[in-house]
N, C-alpha and C. Protein backbone atom coordinates (compact mmCIF):
# COMPACT_ATOMS: atom_id res chain seq x y z
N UNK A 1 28.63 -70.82 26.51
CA UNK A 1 27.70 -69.74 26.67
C UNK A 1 26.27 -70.24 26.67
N UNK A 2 26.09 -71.37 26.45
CA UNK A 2 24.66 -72.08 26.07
C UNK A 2 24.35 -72.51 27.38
N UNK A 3 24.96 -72.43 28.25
CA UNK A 3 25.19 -73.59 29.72
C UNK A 3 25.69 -73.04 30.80
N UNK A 4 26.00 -71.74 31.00
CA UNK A 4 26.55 -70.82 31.58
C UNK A 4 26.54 -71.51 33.02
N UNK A 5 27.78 -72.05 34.09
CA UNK A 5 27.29 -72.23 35.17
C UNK A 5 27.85 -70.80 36.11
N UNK A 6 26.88 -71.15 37.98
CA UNK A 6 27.02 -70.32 38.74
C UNK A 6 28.18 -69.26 38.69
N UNK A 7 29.52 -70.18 39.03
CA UNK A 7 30.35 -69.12 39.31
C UNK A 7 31.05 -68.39 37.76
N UNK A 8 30.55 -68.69 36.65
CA UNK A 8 30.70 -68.16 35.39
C UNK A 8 29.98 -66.15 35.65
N UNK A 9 28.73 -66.22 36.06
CA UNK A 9 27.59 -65.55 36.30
C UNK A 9 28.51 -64.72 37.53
N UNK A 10 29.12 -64.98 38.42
CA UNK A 10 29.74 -64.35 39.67
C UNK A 10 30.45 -63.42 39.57
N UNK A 11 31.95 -64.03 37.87
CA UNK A 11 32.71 -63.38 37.94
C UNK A 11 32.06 -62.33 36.77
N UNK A 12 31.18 -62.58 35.90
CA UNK A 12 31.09 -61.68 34.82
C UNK A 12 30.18 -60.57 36.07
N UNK A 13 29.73 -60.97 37.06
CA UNK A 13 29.32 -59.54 38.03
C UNK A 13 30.04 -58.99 38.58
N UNK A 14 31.20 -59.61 39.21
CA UNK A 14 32.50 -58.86 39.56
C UNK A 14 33.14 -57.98 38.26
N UNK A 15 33.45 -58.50 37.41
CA UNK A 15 33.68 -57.53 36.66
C UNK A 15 32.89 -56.64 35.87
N UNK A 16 32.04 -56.68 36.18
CA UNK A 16 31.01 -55.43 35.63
C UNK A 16 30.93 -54.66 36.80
N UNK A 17 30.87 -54.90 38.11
CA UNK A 17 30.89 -53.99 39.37
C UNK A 17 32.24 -53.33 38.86
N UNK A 18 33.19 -53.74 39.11
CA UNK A 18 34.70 -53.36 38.80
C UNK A 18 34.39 -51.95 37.84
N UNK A 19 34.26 -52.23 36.62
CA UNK A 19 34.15 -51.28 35.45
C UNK A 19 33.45 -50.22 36.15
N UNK A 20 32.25 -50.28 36.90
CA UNK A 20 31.55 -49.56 37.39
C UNK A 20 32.18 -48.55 38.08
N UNK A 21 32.80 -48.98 38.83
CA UNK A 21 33.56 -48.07 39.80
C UNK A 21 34.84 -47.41 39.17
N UNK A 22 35.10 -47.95 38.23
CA UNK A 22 36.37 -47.09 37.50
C UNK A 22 35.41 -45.97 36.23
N UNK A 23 34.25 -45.95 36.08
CA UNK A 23 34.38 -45.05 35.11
C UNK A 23 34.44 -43.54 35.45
N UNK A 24 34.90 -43.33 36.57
CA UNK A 24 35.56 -42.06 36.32
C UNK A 24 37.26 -42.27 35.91
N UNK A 25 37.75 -43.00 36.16
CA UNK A 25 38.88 -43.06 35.88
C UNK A 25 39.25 -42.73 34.30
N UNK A 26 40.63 -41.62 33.62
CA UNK A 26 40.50 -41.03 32.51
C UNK A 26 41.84 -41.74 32.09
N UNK A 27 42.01 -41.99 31.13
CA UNK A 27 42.85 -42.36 29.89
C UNK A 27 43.18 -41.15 29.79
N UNK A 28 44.57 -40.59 29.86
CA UNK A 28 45.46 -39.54 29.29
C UNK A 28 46.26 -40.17 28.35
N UNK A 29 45.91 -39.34 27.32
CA UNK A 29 46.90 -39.68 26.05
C UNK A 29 46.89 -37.47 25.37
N UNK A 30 48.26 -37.45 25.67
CA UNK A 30 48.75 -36.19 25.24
C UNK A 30 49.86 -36.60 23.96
N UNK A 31 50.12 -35.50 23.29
CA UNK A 31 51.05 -35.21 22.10
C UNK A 31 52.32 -35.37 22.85
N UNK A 32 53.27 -36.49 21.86
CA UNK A 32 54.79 -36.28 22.08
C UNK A 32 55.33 -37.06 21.47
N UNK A 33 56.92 -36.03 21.03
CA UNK A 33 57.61 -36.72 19.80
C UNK A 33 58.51 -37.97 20.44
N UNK A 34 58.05 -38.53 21.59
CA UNK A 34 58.79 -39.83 21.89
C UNK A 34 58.38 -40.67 21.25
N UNK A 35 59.21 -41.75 20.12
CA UNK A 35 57.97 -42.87 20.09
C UNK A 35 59.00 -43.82 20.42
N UNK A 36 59.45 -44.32 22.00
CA UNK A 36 59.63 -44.70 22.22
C UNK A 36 59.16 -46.31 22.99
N UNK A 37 58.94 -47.35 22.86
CA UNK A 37 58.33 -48.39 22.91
C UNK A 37 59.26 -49.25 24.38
N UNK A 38 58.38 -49.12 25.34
CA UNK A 38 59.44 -49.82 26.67
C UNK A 38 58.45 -50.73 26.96
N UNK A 39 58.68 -52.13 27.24
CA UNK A 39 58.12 -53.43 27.57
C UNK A 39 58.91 -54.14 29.12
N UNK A 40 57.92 -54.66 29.77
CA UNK A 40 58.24 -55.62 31.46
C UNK A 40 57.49 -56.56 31.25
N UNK A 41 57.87 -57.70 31.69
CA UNK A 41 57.66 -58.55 31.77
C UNK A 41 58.17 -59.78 33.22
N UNK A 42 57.02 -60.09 33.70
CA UNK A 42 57.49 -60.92 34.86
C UNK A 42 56.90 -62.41 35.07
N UNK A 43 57.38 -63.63 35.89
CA UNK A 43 56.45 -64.19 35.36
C UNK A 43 56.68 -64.94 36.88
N UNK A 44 56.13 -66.08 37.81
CA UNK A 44 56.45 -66.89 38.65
C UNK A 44 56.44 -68.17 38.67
N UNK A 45 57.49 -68.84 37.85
CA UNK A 45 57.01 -69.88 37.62
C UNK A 45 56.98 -70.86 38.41
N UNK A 46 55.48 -72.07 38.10
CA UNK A 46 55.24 -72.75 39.21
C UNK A 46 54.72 -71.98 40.75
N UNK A 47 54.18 -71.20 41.02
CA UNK A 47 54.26 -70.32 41.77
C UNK A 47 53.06 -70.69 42.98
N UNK A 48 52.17 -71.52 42.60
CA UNK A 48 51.19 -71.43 43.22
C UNK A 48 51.55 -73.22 43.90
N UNK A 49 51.63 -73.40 45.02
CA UNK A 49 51.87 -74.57 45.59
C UNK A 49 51.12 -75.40 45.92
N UNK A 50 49.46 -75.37 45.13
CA UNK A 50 48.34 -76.45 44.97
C UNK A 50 48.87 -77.23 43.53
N UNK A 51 48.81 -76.29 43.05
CA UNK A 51 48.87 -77.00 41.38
C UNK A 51 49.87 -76.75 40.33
N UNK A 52 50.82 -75.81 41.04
CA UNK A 52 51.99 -75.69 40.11
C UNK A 52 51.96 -74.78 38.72
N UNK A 53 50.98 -74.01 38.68
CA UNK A 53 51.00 -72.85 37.89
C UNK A 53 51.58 -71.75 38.07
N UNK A 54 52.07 -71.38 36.94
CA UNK A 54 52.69 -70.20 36.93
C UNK A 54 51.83 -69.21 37.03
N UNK A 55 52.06 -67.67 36.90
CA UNK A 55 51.34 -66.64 37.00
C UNK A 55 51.98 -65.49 36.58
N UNK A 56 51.88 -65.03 35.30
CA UNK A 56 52.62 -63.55 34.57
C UNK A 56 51.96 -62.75 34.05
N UNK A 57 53.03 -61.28 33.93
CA UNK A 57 52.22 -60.23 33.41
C UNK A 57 53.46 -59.35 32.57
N UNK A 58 52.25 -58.92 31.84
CA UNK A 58 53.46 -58.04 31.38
C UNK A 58 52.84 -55.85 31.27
N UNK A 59 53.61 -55.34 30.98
CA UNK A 59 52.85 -53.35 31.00
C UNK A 59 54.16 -53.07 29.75
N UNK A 60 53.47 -52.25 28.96
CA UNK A 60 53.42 -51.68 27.55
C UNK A 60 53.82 -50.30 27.45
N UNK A 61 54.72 -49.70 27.68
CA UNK A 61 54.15 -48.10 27.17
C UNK A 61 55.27 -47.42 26.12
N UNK A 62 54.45 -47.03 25.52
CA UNK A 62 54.77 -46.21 24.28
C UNK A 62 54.77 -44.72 24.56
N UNK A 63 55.87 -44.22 24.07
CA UNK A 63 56.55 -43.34 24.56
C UNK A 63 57.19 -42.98 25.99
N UNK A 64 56.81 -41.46 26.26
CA UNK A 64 57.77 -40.98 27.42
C UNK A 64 57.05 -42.15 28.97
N UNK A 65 58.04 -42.21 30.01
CA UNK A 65 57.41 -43.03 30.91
C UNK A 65 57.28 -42.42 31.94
């Protein structure tokens, strides 16, 4: 953070544009007696054919889906 280079500065503007454009976007969180906990997970491994990295993700949701 003392040394910050160019493309450091690029992406923290991409993602501040990003945010920008989502704040209308709303978080719904309503009442319900599900407390059901469902997890995904995916992953590719080796996936990228320069350098052999993988690339995964995973989505969370608690309760009804």
């Amino acid at each position: 953070m003392h040394a910050p280079i160019d493309s450091y500065w690029a992406t923290v503007k991409r993602i501040l544009h990003y945010l920008k454009g989502t704040t209308t976007h709303d978080l719904h969180i309503t009442r319900s007696s599900s407390f059901t906990l469902h997890g995904f997970t995916d992953a590719d491994w080796a996936g990228s054919l320069d350098d052999k990295k993988s690339t995964g993700g995973y989505l969370v949701f608690f309760g009804q889906m």
